[in-house]
PDB file of N, CA and C in Angstrom:
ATOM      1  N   UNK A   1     140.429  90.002 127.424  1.00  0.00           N
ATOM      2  CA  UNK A   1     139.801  90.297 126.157  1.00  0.00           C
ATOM      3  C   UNK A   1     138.290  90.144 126.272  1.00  0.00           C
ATOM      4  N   UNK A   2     137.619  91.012 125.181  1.00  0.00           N
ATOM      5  CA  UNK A   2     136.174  90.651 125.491  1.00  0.00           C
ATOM      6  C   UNK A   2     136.015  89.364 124.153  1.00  0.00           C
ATOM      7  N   UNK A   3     134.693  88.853 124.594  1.00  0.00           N
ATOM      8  CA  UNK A   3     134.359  87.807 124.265  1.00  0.00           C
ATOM      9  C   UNK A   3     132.731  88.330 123.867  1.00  0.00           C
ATOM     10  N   UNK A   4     132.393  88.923 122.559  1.00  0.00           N
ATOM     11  CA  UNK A   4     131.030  89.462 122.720  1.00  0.00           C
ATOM     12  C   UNK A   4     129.946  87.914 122.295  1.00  0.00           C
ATOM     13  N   UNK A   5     129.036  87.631 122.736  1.00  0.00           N
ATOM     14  CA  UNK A   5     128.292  86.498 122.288  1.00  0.00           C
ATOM     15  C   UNK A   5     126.545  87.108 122.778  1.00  0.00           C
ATOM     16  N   UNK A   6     126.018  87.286 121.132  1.00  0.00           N
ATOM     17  CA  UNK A   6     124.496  87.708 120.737  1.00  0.00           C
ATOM     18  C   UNK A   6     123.927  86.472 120.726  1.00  0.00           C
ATOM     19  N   UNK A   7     122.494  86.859 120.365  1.00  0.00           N
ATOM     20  CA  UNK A   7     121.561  85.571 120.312  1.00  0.00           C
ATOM     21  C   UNK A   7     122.343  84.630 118.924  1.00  0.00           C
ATOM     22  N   UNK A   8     123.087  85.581 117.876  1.00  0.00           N
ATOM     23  CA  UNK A   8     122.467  85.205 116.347  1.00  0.00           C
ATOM     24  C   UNK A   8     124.370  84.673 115.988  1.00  0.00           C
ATOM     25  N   UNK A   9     125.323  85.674 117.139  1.00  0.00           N
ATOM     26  CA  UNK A   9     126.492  85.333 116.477  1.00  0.00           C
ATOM     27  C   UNK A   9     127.671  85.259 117.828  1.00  0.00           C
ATOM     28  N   UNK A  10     128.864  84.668 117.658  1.00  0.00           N
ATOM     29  CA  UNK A  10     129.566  84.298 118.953  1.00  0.00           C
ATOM     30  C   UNK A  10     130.906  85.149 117.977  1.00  0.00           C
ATOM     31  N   UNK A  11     131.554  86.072 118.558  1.00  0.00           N
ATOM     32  CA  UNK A  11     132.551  86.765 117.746  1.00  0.00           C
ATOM     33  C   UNK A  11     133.635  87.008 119.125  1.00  0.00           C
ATOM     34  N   UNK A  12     134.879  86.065 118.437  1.00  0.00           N
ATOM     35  CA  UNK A  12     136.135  86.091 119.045  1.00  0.00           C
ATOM     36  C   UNK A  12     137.120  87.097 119.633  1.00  0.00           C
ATOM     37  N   UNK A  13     136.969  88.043 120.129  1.00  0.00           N
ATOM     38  CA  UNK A  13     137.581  88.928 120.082  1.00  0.00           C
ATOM     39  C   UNK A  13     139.275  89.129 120.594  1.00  0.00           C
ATOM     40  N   UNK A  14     139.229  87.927 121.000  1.00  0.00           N
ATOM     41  CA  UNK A  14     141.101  87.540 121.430  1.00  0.00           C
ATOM     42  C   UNK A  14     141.156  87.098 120.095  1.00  0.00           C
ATOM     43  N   UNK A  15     141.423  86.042 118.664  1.00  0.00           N
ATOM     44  CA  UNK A  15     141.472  86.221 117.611  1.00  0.00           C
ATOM     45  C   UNK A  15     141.459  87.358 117.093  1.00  0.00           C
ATOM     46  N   UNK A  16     140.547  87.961 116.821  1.00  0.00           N
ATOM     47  CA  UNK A  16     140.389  88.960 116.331  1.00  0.00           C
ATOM     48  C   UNK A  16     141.591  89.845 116.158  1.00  0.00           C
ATOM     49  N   UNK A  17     141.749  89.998 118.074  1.00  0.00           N
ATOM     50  CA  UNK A  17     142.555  91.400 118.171  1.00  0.00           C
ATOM     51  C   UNK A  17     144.591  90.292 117.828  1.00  0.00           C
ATOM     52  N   UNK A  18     144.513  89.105 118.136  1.00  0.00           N
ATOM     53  CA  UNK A  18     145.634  89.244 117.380  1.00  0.00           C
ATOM     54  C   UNK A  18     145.814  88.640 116.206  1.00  0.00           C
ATOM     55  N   UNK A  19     144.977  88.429 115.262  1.00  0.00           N
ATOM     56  CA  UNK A  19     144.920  88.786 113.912  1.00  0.00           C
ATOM     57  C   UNK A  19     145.546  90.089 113.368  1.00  0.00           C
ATOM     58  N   UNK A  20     144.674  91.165 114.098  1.00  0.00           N
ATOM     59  CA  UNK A  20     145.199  92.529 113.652  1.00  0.00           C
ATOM     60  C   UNK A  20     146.460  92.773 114.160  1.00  0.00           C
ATOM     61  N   UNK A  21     147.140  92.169 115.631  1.00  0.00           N
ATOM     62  CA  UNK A  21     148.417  92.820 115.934  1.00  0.00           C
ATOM     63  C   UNK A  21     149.516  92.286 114.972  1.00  0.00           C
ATOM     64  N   UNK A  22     148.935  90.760 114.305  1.00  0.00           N
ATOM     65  CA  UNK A  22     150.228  90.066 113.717  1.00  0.00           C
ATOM     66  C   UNK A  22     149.949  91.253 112.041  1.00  0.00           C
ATOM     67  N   UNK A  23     148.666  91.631 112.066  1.00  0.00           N
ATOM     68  CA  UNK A  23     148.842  92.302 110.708  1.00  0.00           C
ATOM     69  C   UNK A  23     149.371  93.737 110.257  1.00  0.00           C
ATOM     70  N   UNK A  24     149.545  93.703 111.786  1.00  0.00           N
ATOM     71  CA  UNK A  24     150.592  95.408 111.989  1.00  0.00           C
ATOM     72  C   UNK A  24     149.792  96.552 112.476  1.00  0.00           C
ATOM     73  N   UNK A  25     149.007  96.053 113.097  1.00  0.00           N
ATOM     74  CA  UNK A  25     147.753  96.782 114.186  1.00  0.00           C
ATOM     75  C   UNK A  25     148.933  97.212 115.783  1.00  0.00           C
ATOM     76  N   UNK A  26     148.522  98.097 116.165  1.00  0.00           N
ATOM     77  CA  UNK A  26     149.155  97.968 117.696  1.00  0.00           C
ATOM     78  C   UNK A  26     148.203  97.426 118.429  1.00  0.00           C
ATOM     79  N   UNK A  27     148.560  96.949 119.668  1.00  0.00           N
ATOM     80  CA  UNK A  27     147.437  96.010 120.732  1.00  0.00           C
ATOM     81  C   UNK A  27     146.660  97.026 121.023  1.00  0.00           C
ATOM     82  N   UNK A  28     146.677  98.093 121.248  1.00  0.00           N
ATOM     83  CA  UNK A  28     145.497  99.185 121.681  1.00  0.00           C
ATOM     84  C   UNK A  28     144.754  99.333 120.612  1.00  0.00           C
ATOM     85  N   UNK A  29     145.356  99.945 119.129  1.00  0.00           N
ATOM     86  CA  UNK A  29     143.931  99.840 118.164  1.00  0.00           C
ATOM     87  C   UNK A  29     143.315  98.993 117.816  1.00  0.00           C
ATOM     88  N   UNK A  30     144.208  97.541 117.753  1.00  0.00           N
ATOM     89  CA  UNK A  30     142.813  96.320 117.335  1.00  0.00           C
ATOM     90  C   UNK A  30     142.086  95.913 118.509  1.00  0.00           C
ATOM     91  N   UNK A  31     142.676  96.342 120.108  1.00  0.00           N
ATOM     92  CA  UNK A  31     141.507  96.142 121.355  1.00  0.00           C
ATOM     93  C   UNK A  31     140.164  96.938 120.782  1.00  0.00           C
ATOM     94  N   UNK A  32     140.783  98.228 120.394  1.00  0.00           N
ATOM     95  CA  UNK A  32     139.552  99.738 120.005  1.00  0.00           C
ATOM     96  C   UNK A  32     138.761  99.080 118.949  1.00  0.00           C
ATOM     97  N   UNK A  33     139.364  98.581 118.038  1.00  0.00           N
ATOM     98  CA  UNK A  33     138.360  97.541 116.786  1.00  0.00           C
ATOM     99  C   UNK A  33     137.357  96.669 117.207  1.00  0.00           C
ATOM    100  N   UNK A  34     138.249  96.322 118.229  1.00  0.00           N
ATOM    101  CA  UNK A  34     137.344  95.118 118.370  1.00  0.00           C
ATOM    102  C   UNK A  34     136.116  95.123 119.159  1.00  0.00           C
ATOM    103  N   UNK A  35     136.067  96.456 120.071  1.00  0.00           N
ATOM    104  CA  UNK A  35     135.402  96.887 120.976  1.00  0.00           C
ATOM    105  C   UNK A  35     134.253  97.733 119.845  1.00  0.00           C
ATOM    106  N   UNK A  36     134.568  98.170 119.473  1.00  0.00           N
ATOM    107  CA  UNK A  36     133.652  98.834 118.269  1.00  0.00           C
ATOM    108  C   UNK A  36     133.059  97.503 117.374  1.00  0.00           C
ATOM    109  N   UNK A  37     133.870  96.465 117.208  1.00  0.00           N
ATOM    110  CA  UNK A  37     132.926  95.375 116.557  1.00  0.00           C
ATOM    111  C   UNK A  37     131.778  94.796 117.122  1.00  0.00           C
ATOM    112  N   UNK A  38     132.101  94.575 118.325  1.00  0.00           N
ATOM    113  CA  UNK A  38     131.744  93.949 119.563  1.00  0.00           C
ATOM    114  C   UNK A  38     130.247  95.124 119.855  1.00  0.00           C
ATOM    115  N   UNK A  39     130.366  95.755 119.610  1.00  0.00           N
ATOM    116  CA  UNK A  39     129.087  97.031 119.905  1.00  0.00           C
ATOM    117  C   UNK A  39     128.322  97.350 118.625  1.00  0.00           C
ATOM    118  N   UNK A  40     129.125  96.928 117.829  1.00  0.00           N
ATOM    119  CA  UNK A  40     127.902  97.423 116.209  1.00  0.00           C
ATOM    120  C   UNK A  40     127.156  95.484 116.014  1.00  0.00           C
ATOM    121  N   UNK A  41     127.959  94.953 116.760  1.00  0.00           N
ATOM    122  CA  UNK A  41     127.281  93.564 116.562  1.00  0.00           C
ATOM    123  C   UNK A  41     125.932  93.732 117.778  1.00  0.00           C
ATOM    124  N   UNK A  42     126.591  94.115 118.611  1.00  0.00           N
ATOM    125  CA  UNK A  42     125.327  93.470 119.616  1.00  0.00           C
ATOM    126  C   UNK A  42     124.202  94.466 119.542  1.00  0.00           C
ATOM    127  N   UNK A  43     124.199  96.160 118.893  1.00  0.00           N
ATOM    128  CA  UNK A  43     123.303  96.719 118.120  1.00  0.00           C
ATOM    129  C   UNK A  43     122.875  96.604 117.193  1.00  0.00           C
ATOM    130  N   UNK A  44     123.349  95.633 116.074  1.00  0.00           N
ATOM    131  CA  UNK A  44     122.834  95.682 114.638  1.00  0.00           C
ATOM    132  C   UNK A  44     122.379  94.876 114.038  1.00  0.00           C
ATOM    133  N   UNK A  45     122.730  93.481 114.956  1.00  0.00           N
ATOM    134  CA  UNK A  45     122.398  91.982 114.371  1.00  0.00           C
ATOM    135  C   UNK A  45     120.963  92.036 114.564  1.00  0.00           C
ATOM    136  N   UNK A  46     120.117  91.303 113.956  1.00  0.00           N
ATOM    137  CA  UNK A  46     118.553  91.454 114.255  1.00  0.00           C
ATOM    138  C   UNK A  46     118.398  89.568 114.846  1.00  0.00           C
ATOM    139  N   UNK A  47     118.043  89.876 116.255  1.00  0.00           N
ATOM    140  CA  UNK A  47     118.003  88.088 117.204  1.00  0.00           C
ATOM    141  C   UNK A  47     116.491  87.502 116.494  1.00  0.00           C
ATOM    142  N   UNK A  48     116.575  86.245 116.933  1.00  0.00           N
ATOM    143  CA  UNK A  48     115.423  85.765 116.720  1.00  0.00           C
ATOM    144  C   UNK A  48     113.819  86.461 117.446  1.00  0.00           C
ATOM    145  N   UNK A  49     114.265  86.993 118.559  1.00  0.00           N
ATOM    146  CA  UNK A  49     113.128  87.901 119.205  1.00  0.00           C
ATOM    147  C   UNK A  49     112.455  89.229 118.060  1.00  0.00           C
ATOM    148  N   UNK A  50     113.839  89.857 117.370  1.00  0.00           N
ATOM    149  CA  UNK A  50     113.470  90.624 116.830  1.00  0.00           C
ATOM    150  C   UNK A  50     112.974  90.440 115.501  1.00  0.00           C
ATOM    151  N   UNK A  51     113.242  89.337 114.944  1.00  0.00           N
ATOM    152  CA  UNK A  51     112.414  88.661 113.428  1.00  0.00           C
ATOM    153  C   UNK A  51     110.974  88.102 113.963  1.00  0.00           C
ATOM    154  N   UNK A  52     110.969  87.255 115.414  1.00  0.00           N
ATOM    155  CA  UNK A  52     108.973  87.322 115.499  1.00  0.00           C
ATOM    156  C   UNK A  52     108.539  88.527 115.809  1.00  0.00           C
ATOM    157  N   UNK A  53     109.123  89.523 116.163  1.00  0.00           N
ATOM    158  CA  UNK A  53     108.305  90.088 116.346  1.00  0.00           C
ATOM    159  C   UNK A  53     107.876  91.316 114.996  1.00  0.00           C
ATOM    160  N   UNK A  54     108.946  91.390 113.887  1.00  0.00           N
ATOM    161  CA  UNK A  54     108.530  91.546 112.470  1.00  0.00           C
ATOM    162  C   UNK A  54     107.381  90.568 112.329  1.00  0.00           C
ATOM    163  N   UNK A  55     107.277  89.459 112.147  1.00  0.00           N
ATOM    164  CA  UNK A  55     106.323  87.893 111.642  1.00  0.00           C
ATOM    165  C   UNK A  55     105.022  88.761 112.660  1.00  0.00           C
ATOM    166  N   UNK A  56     105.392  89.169 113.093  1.00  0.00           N
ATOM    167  CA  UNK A  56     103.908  89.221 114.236  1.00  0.00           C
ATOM    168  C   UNK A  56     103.027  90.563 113.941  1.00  0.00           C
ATOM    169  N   UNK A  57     104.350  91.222 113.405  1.00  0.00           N
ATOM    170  CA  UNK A  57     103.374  92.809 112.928  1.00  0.00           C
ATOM    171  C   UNK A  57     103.131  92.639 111.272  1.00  0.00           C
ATOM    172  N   UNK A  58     103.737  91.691 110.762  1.00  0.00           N
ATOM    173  CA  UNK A  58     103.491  91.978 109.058  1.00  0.00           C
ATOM    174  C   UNK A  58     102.015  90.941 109.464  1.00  0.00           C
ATOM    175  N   UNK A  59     101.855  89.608 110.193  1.00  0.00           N
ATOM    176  CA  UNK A  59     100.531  89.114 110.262  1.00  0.00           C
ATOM    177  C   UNK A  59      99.474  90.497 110.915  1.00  0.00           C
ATOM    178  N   UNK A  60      99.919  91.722 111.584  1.00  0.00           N
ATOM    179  CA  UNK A  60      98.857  91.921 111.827  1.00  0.00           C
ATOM    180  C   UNK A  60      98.095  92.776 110.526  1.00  0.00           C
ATOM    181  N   UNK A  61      98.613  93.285 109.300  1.00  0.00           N
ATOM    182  CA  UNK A  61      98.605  94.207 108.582  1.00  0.00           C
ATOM    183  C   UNK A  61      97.754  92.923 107.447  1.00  0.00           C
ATOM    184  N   UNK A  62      96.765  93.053 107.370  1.00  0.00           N
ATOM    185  CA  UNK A  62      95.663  92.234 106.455  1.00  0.00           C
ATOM    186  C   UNK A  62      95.066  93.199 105.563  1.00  0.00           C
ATOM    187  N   UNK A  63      95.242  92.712 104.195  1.00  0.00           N
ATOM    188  CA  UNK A  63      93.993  93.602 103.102  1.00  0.00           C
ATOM    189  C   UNK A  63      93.245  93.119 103.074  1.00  0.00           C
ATOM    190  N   UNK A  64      92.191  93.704 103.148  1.00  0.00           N
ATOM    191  CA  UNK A  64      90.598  93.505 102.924  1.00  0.00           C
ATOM    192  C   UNK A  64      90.460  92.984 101.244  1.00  0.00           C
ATOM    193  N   UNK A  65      90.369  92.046 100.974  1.00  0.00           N
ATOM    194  CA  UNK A  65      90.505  92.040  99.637  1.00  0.00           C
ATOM    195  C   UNK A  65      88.751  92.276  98.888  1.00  0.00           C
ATOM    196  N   UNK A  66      87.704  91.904  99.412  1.00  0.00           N
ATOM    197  CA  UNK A  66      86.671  92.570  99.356  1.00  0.00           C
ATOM    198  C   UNK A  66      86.331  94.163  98.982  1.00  0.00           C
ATOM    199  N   UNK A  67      87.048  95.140 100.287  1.00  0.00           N
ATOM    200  CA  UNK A  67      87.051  96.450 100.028  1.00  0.00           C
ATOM    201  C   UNK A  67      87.806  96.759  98.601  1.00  0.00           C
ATOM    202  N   UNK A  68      88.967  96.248  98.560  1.00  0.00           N
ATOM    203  CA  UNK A  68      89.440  96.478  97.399  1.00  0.00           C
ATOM    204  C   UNK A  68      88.824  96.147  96.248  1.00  0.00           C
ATOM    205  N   UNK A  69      88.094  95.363  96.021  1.00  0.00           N
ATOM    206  CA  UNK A  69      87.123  94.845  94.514  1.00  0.00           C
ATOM    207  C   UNK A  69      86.018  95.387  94.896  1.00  0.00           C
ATOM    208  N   UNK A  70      85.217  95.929  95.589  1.00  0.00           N
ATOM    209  CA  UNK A  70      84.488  97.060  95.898  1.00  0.00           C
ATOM    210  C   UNK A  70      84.962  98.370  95.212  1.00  0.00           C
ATOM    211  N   UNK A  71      85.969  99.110  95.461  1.00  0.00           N
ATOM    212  CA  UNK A  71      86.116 100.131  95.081  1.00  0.00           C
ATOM    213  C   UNK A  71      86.383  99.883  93.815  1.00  0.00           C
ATOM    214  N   UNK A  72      87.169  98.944  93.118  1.00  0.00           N
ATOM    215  CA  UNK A  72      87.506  98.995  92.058  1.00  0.00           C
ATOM    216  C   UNK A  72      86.361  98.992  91.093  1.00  0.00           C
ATOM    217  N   UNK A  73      85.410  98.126  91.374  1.00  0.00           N
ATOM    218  CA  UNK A  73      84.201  98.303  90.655  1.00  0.00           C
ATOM    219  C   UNK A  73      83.088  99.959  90.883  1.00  0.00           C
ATOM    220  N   UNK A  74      83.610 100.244  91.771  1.00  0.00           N
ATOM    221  CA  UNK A  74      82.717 101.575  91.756  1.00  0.00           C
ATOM    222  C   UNK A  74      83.773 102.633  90.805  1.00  0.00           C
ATOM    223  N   UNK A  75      84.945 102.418  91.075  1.00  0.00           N
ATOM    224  CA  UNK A  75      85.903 103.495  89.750  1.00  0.00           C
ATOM    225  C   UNK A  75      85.746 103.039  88.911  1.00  0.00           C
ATOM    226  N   UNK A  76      85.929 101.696  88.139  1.00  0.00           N
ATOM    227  CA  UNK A  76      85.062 101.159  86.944  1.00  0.00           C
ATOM    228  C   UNK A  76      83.782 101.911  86.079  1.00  0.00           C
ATOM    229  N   UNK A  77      83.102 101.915  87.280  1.00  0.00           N
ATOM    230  CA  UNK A  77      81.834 101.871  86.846  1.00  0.00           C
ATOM    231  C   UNK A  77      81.405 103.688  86.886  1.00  0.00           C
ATOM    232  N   UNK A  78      82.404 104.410  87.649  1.00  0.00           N
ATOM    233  CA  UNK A  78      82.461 106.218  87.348  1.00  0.00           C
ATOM    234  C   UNK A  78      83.113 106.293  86.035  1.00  0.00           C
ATOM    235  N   UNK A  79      84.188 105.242  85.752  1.00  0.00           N
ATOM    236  CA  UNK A  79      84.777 105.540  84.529  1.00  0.00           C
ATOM    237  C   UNK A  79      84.161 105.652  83.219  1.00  0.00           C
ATOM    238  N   UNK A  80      82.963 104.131  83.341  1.00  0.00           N
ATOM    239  CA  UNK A  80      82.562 103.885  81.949  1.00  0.00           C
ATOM    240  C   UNK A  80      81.267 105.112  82.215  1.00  0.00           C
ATOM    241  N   UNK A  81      80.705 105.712  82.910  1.00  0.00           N
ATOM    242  CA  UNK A  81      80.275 106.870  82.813  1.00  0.00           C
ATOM    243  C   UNK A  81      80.822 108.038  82.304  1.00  0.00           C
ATOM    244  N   UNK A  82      81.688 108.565  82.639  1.00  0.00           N
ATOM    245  CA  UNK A  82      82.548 109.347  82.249  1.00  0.00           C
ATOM    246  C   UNK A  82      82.851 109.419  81.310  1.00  0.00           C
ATOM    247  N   UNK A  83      83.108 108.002  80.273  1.00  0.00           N
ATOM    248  CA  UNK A  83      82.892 107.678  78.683  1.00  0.00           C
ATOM    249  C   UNK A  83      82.013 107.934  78.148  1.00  0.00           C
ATOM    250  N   UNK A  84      80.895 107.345  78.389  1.00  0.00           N
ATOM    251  CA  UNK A  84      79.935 107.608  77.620  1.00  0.00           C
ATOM    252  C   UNK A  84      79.553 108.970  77.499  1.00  0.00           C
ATOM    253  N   UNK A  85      79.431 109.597  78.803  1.00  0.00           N
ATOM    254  CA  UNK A  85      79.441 111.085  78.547  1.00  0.00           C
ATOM    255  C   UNK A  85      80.405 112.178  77.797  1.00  0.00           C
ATOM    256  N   UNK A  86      81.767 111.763  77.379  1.00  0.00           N
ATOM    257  CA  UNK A  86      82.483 111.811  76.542  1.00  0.00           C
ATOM    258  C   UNK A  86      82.295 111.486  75.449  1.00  0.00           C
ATOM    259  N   UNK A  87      81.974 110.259  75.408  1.00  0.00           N
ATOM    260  CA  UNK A  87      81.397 109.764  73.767  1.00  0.00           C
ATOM    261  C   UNK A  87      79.946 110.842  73.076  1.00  0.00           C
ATOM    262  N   UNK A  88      79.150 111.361  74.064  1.00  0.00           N
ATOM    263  CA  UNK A  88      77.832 111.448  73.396  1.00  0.00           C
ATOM    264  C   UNK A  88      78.628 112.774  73.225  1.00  0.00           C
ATOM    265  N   UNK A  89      79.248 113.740  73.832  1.00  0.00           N
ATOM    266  CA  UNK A  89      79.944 115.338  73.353  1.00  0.00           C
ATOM    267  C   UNK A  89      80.336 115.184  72.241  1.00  0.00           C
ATOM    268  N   UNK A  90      81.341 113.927  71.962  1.00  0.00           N
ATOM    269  CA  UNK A  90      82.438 113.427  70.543  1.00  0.00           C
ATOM    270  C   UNK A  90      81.235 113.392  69.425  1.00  0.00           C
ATOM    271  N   UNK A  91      80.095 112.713  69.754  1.00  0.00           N
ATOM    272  CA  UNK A  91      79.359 112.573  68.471  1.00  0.00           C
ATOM    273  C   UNK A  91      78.403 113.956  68.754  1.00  0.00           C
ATOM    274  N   UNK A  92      78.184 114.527  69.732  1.00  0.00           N
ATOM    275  CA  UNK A  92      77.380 116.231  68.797  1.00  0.00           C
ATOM    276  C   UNK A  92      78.120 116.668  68.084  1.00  0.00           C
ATOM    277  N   UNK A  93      79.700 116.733  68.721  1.00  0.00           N
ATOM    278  CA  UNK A  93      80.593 117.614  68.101  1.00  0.00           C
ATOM    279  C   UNK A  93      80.961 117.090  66.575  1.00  0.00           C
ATOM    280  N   UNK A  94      80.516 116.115  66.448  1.00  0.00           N
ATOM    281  CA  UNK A  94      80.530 115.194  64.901  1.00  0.00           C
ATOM    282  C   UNK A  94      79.973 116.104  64.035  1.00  0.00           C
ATOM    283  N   UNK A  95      78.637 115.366  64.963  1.00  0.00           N
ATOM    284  CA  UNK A  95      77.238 116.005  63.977  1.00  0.00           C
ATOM    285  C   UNK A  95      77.031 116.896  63.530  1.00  0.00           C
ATOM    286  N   UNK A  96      77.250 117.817  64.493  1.00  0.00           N
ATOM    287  CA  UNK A  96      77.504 119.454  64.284  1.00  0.00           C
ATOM    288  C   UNK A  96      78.670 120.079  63.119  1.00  0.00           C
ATOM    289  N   UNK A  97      79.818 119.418  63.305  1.00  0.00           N
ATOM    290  CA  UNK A  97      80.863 120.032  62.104  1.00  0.00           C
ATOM    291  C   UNK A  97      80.359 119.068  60.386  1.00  0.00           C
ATOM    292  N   UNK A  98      79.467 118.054  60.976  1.00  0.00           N
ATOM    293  CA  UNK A  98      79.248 117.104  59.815  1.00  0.00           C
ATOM    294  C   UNK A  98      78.046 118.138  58.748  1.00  0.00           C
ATOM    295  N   UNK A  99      76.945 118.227  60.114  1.00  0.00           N
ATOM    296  CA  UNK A  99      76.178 119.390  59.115  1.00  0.00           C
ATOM    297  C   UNK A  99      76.855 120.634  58.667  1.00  0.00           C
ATOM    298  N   UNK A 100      77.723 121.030  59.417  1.00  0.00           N
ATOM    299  CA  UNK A 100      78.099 123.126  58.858  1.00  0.00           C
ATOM    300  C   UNK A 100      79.210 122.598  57.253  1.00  0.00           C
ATOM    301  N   UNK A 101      79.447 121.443  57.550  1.00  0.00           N
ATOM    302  CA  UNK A 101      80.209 120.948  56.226  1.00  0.00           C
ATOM    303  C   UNK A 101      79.529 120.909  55.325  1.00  0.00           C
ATOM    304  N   UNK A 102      78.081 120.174  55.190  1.00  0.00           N
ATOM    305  CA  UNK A 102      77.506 119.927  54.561  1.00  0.00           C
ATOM    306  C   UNK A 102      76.707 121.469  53.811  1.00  0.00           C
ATOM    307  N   UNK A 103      76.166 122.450  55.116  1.00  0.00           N
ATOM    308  CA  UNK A 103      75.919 123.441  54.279  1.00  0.00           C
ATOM    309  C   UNK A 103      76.705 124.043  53.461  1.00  0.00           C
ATOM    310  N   UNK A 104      78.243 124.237  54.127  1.00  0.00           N
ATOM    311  CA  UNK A 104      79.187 124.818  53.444  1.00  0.00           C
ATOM    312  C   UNK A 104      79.293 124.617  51.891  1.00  0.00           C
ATOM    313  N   UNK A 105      79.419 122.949  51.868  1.00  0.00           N
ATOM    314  CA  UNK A 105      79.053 122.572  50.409  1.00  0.00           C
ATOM    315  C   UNK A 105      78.132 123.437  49.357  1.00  0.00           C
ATOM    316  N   UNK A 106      76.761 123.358  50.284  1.00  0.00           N
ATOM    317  CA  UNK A 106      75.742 123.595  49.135  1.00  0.00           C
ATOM    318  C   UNK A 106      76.087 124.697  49.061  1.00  0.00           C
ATOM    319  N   UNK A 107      76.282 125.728  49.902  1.00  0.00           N
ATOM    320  CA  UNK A 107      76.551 127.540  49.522  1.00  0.00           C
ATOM    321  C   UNK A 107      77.196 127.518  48.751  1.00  0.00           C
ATOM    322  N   UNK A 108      78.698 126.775  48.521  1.00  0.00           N
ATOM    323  CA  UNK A 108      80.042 126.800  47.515  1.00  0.00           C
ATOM    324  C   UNK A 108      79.458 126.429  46.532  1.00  0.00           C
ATOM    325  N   UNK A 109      78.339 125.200  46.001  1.00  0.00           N
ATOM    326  CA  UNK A 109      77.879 125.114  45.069  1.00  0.00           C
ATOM    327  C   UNK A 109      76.834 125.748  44.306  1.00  0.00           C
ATOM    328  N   UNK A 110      75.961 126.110  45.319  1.00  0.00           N
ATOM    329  CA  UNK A 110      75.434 127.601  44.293  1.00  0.00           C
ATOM    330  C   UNK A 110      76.114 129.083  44.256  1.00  0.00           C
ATOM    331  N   UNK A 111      77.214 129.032  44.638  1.00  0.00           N
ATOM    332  CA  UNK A 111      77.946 130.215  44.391  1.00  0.00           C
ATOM    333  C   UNK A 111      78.095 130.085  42.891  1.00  0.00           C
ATOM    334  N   UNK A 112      79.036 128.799  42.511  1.00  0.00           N
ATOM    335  CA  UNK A 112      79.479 128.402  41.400  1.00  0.00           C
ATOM    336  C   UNK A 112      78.298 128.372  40.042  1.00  0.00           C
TER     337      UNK A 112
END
């Protein structure tokens, strides 16, 4: 029988396979199970080699936290431009319908 043993896990495979024969497995398909267990384990488990060396690439990935409050203050600071230049259109466009109102008035009133 195989006996598969990873960094992370030790998996029985004589158990195993007669677990399945007493559970109504034949000895050839729970060998085939187990051989397929035995291979998705020792591909899929992630060992301690393979978690430092995650730890080692997420330390290398650093934000600049500087650059970032840099830019943010320069979009800030395009924004509240962008307002105000919005705001001063909002108030011609005031002013402008405020006076043609206002003439409108007086014409309607010396019509009358």
């Amino acid at each position: 029988m195989l006996r598969a043993m990873t960094g992370a896990i030790a998996f029985d495979t004589h158990r195993f396979v007669k677990r399945l024969t007493e559970g109504g497995f034949t000895e050839e398909q729970a060998e085939t199970l187990a051989e397929e267990h035995v291979a998705l384990l020792n591909t899929n488990l992630a060992t301690k080699a393979d978690i430092e060396a995650v730890r080692a690439d997420r330390a290398v990935v650093k934000v600049d936290f500087a650059a970032v409050r840099a830019d943010l203050a320069a979009f800030k600071a395009d924004l509240r431009r962008a307002l105000a230049g919005f705001k001063a259109d909002l108030l011609k466009w005031l002013f402008g319908a405020m006076i043609a109102q206002a003439g409108l008035i007086v014409a309607l009133v010396k019509l009358l």
